[in-house]
C-alpha atoms as a PDB file:
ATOM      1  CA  UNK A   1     -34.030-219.083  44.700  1.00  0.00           C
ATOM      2  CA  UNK A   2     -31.790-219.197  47.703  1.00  0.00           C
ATOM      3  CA  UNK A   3     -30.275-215.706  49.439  1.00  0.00           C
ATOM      4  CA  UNK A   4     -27.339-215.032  48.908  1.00  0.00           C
ATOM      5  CA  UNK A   5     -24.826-215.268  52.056  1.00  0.00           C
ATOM      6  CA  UNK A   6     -23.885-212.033  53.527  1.00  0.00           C
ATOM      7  CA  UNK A   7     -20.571-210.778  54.229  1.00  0.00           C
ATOM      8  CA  UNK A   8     -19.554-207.414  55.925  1.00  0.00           C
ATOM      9  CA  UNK A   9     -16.391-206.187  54.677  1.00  0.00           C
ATOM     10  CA  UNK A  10     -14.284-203.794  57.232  1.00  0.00           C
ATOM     11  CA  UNK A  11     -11.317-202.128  55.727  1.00  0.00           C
ATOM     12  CA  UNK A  12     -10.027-198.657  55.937  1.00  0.00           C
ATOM     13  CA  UNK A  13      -8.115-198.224  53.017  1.00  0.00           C
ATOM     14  CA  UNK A  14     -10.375-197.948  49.451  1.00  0.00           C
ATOM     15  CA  UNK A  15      -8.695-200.686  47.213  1.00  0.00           C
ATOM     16  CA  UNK A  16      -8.483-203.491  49.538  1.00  0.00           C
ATOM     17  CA  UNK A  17     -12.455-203.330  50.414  1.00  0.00           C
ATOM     18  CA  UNK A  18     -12.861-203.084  46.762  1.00  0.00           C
ATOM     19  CA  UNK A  19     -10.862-206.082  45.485  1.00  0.00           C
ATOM     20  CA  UNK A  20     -12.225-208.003  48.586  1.00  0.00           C
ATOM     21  CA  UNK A  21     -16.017-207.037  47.476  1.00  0.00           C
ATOM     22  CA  UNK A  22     -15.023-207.783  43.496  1.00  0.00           C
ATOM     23  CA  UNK A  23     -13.571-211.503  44.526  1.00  0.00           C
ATOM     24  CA  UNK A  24     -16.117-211.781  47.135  1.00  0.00           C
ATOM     25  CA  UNK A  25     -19.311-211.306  45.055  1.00  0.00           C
ATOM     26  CA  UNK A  26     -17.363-213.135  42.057  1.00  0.00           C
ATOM     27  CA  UNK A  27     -17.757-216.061  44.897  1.00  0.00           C
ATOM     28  CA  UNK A  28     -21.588-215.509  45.122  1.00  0.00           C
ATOM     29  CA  UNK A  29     -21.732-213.705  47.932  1.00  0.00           C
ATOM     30  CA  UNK A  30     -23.512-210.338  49.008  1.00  0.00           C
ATOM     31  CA  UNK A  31     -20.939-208.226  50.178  1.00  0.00           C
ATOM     32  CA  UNK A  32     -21.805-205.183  52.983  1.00  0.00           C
ATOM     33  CA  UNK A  33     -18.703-202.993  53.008  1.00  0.00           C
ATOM     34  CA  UNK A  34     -17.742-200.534  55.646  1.00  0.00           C
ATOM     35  CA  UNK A  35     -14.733-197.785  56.141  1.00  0.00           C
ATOM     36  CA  UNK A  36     -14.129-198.583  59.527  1.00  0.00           C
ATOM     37  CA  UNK A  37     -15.352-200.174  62.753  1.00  0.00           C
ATOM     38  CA  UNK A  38     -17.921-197.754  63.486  1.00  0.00           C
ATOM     39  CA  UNK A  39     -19.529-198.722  60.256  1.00  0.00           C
ATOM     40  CA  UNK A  40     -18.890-202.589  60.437  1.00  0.00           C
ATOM     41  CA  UNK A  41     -21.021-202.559  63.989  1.00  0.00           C
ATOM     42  CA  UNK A  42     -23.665-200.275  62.377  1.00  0.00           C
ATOM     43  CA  UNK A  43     -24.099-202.478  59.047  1.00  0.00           C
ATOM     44  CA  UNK A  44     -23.795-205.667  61.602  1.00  0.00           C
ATOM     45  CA  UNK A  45     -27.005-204.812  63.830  1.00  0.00           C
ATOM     46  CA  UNK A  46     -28.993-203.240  59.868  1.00  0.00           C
ATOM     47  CA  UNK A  47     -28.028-206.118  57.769  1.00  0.00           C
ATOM     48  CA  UNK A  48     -27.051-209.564  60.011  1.00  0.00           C
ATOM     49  CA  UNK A  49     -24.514-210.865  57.899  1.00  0.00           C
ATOM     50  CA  UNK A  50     -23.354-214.616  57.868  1.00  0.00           C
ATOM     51  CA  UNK A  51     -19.669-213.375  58.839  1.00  0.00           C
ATOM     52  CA  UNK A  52     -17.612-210.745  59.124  1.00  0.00           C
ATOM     53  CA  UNK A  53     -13.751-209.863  57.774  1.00  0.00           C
ATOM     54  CA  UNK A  54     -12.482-206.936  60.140  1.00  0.00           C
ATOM     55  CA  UNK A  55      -9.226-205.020  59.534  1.00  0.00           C
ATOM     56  CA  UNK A  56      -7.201-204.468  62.822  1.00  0.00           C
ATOM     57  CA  UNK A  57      -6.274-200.874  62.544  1.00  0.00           C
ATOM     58  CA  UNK A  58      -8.924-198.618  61.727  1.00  0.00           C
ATOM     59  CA  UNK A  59      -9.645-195.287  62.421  1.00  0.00           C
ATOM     60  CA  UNK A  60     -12.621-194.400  64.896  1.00  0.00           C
ATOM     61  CA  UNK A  61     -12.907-197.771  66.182  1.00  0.00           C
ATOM     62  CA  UNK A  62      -9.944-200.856  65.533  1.00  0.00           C
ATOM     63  CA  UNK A  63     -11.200-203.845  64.321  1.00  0.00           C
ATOM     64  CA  UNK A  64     -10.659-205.199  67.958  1.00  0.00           C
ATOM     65  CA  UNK A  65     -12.884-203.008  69.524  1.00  0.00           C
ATOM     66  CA  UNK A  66     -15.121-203.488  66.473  1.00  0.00           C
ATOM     67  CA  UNK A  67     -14.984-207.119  67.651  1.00  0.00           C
ATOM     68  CA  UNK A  68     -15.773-207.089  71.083  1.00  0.00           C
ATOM     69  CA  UNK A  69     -18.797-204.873  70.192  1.00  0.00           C
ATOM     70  CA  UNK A  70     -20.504-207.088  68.148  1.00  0.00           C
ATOM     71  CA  UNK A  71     -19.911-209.985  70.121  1.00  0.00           C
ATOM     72  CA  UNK A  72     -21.653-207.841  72.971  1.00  0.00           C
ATOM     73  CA  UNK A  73     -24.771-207.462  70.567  1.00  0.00           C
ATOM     74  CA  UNK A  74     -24.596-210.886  69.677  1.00  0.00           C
ATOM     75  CA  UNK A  75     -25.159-211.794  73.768  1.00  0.00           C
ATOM     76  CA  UNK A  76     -28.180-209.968  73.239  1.00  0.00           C
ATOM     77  CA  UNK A  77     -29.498-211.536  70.109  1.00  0.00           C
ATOM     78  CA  UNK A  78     -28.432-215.167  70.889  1.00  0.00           C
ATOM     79  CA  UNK A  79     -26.577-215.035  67.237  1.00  0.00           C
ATOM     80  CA  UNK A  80     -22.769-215.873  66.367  1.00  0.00           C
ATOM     81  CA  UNK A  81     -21.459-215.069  63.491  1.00  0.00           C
ATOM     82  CA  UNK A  82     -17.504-215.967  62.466  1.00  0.00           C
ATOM     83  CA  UNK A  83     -15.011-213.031  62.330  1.00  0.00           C
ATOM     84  CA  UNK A  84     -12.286-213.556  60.399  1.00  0.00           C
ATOM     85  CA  UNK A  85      -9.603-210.885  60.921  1.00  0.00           C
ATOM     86  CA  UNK A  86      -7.456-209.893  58.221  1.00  0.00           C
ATOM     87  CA  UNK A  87      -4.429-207.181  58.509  1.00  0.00           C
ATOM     88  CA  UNK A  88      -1.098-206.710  57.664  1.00  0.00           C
ATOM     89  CA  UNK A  89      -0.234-207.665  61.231  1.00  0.00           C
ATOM     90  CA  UNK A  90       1.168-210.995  61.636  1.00  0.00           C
ATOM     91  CA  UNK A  91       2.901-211.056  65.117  1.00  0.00           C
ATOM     92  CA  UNK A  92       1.964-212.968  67.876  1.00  0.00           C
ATOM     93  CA  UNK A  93       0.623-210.503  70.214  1.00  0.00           C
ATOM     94  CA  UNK A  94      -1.736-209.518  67.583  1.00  0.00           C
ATOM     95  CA  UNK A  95      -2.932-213.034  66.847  1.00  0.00           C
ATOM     96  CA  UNK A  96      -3.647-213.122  70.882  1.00  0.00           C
ATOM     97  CA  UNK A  97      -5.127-210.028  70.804  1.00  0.00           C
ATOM     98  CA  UNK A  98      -8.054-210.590  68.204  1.00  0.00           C
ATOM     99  CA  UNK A  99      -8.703-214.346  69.652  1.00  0.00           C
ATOM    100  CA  UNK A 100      -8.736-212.529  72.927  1.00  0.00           C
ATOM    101  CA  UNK A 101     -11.441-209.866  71.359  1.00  0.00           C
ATOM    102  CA  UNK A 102     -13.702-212.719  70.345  1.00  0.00           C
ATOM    103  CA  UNK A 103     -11.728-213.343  66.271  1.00  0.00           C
ATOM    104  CA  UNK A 104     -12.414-216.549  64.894  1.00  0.00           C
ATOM    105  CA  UNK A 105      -9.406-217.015  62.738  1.00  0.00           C
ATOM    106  CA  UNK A 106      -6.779-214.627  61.671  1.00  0.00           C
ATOM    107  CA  UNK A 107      -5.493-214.150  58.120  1.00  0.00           C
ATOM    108  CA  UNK A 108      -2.349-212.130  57.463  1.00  0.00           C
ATOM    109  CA  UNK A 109      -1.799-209.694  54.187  1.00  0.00           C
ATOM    110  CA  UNK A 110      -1.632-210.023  51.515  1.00  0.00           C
ATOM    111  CA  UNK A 111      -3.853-212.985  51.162  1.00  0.00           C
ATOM    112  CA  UNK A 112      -4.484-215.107  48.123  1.00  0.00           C
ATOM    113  CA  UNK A 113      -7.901-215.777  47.166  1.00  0.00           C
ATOM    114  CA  UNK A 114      -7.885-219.387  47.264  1.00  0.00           C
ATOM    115  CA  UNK A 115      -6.522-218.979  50.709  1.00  0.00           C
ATOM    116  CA  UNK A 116      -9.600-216.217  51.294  1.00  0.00           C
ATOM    117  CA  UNK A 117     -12.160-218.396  50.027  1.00  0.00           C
ATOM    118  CA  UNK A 118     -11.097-221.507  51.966  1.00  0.00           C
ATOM    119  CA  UNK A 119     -11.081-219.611  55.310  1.00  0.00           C
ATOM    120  CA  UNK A 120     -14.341-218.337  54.220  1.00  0.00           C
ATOM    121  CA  UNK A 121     -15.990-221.309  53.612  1.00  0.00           C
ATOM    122  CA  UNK A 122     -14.504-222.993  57.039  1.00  0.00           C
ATOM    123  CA  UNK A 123     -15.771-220.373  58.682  1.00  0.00           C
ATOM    124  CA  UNK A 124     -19.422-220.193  57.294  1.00  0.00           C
ATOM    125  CA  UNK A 125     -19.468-224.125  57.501  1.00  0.00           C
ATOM    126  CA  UNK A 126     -18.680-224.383  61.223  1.00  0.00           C
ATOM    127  CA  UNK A 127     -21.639-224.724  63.380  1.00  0.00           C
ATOM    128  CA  UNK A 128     -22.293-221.836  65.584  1.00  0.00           C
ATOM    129  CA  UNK A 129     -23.344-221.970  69.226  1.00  0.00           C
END
């Protein structure tokens, strides 16, 4: 039997982390959630997870900062995993601003699942450096 992929879920706000782990896990994958981006970095170094969806604003620590942070950890490990940002944010700057923090793609709110599940399965198809 193969493992199940693992995906870290960051989202502050209860119902969206839960519909995201429902649909998720209904896709066959192991889902890690997290409140915030304090939590996302601490389940990223415990658990190693085959990508990571990170809300932008968070309390304690943004999904930005969240970003950089593991990216940091990931210079360390020699591992790259895709992070798919996903927020209610949609302008410009804030598409710069995650690619900038190391994002791999950025998916605006609400999202449809089909839409979720294709950007998930780009992402974990890409090879990583």
């Amino acid at each position: 039997m193969t493992q199940r992929r693992k995906i870290l879920v960051a989202d502050d706000e209860s119902s969206i982390r839960e519909i995201l782990t429902l649909q998720l896990a209904r896709m066959g994958y192991a889902v890690l959630p997290a409140e915030d981006g304090e939590e996302a970095v601490a389940l990223y170094e415990a658990e190693s997870p085959d990508l990571v969806l990170l809300d932008v604003m968070m309390p304690r620590l943004n999904g930005l900062d969240a970003c950089q942070r593991i990216r940091a950890l990931e210079k360390k490990s020699g591992r790259r995993v895709p992070i798919l940002f996903l927020t209610a944010r949609d302008s410009t700057h804030d598409k710069t601003s995650a690619a900038l923090s190391g994002g791999d793609d950025f998916v605006a709110k609400p999202v449809s699942l089909d839409d979720l599940r294709e950007r998930v399965e780009a992402a974990l198809r890409k090879p990583r450096p």
